[in-house]
N, C-alpha and C. Protein backbone atom coordinates (compact mmCIF):
# COMPACT_ATOMS: atom_id res chain seq x y z
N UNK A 1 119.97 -53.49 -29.22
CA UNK A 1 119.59 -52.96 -27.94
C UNK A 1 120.01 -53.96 -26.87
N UNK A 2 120.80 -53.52 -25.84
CA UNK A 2 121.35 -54.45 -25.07
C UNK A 2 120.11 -54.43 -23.61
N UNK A 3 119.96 -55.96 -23.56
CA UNK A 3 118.60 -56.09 -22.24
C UNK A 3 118.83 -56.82 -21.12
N UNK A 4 118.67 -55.96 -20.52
CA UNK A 4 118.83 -56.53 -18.71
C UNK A 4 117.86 -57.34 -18.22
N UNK A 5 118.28 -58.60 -17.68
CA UNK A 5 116.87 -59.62 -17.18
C UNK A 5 116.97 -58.58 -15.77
N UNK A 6 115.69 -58.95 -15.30
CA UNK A 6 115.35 -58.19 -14.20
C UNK A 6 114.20 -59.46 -13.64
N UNK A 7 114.17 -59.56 -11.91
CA UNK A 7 113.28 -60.13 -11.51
C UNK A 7 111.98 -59.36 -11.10
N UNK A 8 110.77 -59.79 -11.34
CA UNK A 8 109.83 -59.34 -10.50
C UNK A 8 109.00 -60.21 -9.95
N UNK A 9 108.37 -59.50 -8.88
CA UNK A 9 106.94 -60.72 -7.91
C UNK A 9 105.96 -59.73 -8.48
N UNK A 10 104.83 -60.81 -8.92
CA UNK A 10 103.56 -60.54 -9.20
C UNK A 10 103.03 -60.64 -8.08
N UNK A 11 101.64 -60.40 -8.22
CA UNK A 11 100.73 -60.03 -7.15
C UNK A 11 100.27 -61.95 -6.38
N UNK A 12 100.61 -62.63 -7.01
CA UNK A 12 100.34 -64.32 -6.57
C UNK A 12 101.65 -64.28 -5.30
N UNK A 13 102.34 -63.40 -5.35
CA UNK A 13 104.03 -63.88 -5.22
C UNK A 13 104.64 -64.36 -5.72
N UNK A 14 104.62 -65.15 -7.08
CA UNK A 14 105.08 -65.67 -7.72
C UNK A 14 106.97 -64.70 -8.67
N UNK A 15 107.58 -65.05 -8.43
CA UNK A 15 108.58 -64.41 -8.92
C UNK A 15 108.70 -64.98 -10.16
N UNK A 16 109.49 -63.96 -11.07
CA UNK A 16 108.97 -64.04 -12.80
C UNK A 16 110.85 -63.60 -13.15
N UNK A 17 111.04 -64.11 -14.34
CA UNK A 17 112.26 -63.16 -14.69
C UNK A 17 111.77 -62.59 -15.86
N UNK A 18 112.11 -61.08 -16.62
CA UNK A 18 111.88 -61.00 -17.69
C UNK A 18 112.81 -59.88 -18.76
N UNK A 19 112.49 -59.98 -19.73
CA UNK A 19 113.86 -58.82 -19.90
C UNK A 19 113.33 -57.54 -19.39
N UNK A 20 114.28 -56.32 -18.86
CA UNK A 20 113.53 -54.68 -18.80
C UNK A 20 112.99 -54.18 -19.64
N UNK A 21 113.79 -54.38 -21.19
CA UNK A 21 113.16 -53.71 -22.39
C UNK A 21 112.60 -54.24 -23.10
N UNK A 22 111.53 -55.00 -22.74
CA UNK A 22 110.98 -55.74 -23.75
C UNK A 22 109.76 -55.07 -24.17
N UNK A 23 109.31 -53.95 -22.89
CA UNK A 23 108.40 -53.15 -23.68
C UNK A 23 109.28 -51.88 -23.26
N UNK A 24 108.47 -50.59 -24.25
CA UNK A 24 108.90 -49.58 -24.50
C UNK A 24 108.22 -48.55 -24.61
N UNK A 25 108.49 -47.41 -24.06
CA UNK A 25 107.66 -46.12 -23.75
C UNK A 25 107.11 -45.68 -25.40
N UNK A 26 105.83 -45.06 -25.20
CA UNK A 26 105.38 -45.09 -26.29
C UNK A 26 104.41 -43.81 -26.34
N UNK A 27 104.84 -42.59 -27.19
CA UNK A 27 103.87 -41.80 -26.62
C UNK A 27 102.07 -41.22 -27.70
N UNK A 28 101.08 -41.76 -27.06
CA UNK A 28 99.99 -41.91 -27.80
C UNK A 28 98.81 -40.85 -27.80
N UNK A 29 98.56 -40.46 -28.55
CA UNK A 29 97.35 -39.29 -29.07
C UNK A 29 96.23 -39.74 -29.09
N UNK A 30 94.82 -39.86 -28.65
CA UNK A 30 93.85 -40.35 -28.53
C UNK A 30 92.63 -39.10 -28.69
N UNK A 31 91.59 -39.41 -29.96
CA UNK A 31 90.86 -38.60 -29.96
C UNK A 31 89.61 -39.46 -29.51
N UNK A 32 88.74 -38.57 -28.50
CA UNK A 32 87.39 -39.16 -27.76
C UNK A 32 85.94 -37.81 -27.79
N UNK A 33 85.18 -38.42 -28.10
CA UNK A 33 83.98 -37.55 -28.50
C UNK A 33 83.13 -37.79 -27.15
N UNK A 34 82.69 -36.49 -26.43
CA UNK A 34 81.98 -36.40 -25.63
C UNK A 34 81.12 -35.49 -25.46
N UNK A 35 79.85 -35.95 -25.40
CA UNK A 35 78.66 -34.70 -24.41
C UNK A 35 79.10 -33.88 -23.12
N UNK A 36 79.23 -32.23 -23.08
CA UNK A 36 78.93 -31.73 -21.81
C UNK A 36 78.64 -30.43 -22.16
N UNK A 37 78.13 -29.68 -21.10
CA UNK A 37 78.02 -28.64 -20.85
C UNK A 37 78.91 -27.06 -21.35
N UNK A 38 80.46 -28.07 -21.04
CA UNK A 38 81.52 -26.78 -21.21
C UNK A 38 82.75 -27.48 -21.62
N UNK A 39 83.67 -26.56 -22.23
CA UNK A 39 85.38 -27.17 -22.54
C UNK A 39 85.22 -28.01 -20.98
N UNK A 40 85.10 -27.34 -19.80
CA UNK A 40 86.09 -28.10 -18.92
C UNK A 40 85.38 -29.72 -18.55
N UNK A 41 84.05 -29.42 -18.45
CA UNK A 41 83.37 -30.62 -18.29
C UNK A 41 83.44 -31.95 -19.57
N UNK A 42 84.11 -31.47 -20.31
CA UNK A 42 84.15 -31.92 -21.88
C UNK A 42 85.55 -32.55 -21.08
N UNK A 43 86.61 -32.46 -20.85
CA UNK A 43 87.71 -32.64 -20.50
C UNK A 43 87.38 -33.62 -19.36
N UNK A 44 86.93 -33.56 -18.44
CA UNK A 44 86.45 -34.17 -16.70
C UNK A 44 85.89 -35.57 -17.55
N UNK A 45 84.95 -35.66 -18.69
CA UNK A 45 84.50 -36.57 -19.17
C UNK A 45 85.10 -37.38 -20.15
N UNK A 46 86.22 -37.04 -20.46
CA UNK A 46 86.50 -37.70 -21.33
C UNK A 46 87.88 -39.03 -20.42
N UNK A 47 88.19 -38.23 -19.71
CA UNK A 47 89.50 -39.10 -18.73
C UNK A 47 88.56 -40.05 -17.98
N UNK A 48 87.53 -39.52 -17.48
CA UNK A 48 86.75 -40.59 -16.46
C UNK A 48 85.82 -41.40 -17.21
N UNK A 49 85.41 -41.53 -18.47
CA UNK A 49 85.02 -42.52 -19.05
C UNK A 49 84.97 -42.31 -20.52
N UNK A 50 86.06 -42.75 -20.60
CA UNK A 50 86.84 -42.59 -22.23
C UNK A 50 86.42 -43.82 -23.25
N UNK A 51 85.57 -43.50 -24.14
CA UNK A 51 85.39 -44.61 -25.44
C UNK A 51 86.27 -43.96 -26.37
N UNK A 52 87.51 -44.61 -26.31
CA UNK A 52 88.38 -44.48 -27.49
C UNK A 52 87.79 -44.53 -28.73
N UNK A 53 87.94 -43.66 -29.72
CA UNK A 53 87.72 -43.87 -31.22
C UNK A 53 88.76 -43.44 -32.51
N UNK A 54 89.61 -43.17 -31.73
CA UNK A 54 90.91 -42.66 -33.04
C UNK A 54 92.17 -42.61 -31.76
N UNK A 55 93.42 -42.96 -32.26
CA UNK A 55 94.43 -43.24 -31.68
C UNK A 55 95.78 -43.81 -32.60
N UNK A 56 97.09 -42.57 -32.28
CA UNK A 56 98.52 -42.88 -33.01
C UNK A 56 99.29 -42.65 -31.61
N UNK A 57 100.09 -43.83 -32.41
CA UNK A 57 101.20 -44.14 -31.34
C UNK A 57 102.08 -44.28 -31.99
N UNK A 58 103.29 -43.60 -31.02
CA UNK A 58 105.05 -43.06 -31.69
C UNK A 58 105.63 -43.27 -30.80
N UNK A 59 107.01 -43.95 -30.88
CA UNK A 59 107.62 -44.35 -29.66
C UNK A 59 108.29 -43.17 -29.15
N UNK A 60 108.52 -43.20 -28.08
CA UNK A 60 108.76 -41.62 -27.65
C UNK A 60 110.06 -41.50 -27.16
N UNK A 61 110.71 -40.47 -27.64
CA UNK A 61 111.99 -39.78 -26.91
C UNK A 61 112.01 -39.30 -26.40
N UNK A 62 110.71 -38.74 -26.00
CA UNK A 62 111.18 -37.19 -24.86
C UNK A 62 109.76 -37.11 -24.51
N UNK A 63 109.23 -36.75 -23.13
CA UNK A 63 108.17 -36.08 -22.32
C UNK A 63 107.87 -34.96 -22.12
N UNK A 64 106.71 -34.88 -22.10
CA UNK A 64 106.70 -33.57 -21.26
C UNK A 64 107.12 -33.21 -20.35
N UNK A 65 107.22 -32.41 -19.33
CA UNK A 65 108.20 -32.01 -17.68
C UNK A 65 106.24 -32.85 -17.10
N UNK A 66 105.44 -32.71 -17.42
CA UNK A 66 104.81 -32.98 -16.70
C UNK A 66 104.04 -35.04 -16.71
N UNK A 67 104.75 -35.43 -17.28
CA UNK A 67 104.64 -36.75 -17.50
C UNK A 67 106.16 -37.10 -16.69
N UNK A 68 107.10 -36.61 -16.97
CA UNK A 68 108.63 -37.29 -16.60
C UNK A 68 108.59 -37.76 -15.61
N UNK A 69 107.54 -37.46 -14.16
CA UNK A 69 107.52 -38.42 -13.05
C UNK A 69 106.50 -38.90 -13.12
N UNK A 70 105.57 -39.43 -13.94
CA UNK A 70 104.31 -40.07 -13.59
C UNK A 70 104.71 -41.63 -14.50
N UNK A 71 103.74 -42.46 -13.94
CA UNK A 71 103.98 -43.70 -14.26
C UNK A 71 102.95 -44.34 -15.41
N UNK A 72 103.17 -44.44 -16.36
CA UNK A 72 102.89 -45.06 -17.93
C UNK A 72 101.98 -45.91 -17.64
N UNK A 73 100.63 -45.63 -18.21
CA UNK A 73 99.64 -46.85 -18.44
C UNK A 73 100.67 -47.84 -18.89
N UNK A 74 100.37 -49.03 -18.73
CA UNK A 74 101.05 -50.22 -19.17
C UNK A 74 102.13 -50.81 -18.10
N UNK A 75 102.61 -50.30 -17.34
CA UNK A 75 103.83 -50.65 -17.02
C UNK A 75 103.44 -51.37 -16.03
N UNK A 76 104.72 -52.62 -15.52
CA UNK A 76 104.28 -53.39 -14.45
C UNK A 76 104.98 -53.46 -13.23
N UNK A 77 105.83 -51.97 -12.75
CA UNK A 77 106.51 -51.57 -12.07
C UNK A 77 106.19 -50.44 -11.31
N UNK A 78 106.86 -49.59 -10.60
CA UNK A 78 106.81 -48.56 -10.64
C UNK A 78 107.92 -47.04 -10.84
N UNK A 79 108.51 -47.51 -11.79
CA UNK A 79 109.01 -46.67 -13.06
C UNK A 79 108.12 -45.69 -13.12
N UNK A 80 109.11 -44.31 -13.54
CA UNK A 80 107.98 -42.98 -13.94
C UNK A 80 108.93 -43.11 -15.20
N UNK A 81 108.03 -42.63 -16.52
CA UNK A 81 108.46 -42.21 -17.95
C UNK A 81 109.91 -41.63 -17.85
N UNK A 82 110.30 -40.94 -17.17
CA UNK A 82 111.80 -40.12 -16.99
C UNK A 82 112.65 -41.53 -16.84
N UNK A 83 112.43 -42.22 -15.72
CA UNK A 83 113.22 -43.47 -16.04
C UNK A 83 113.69 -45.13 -16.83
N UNK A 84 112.49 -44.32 -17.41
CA UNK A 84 112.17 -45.64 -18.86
C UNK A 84 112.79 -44.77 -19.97
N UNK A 85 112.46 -43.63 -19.95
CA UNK A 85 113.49 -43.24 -21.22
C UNK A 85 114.93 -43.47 -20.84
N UNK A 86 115.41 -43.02 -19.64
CA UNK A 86 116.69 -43.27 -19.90
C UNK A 86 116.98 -44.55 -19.26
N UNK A 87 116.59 -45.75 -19.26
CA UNK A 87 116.85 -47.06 -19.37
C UNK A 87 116.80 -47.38 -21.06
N UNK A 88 115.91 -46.70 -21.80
CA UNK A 88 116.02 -47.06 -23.28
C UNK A 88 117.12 -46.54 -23.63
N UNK A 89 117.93 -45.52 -23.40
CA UNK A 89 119.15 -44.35 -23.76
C UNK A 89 119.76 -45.63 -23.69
N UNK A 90 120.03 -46.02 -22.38
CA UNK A 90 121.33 -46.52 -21.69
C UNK A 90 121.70 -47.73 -22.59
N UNK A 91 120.14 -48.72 -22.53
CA UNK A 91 120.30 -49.76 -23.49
C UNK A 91 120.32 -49.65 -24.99
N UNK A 92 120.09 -48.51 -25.32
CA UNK A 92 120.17 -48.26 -26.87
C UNK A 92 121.91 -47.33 -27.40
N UNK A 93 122.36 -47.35 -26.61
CA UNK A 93 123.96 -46.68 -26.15
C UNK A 93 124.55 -47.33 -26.76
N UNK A 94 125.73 -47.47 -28.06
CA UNK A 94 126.88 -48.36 -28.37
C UNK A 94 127.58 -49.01 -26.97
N UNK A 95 128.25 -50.06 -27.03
CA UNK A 95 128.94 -51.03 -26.16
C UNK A 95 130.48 -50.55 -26.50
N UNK A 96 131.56 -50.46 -25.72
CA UNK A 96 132.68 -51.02 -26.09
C UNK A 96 133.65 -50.73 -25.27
């Protein structure tokens, strides 16, 4: 996998170099048990205060249309998933 140093400023100002791909989109399934009332309140509760208890993670090739512009827990940019996959394409691409 070929990796591009890239600079960034942290929040100190401090400027950092690091590679782009050193982390990698990853797409994860998380099951969470909650008390409510209804499916939807069951749903409202589980995003706004989530105790993880089961969780698989697969590195991901492809998004949903509705993730492709949103920006990846983890990341320390502001990259949406659509452009981290195809920064992984580009760098995972034969050379020659």
């Amino acid at each position: 996998m070929r990796q591009v140093p890239r600079v960034l400023r942290t929040a100190a100002g401090v400027v950092e170099e690091r590679d782009e791909m050193t982390k990698k989109l990853y797409h994860v399934e998380i099951t969470v048990m909650v008390m409510a009332e209804n499916e939807t309140d069951a749903k409202l509760e589980a995003v706004s205060n989530a105790d993880i208890l089961d969780c698989e993670a697969n590195s991901a090739t492809s998004v949903a249309s509705e993730w492709y512009d949103a920006i990846p827990w983890g990341e320390t940019d502001d990259r949406t998933c659509g452009q981290i996959l195809k920064a992984q394409r580009i760098a995972a691409a034969p050379t020659g």
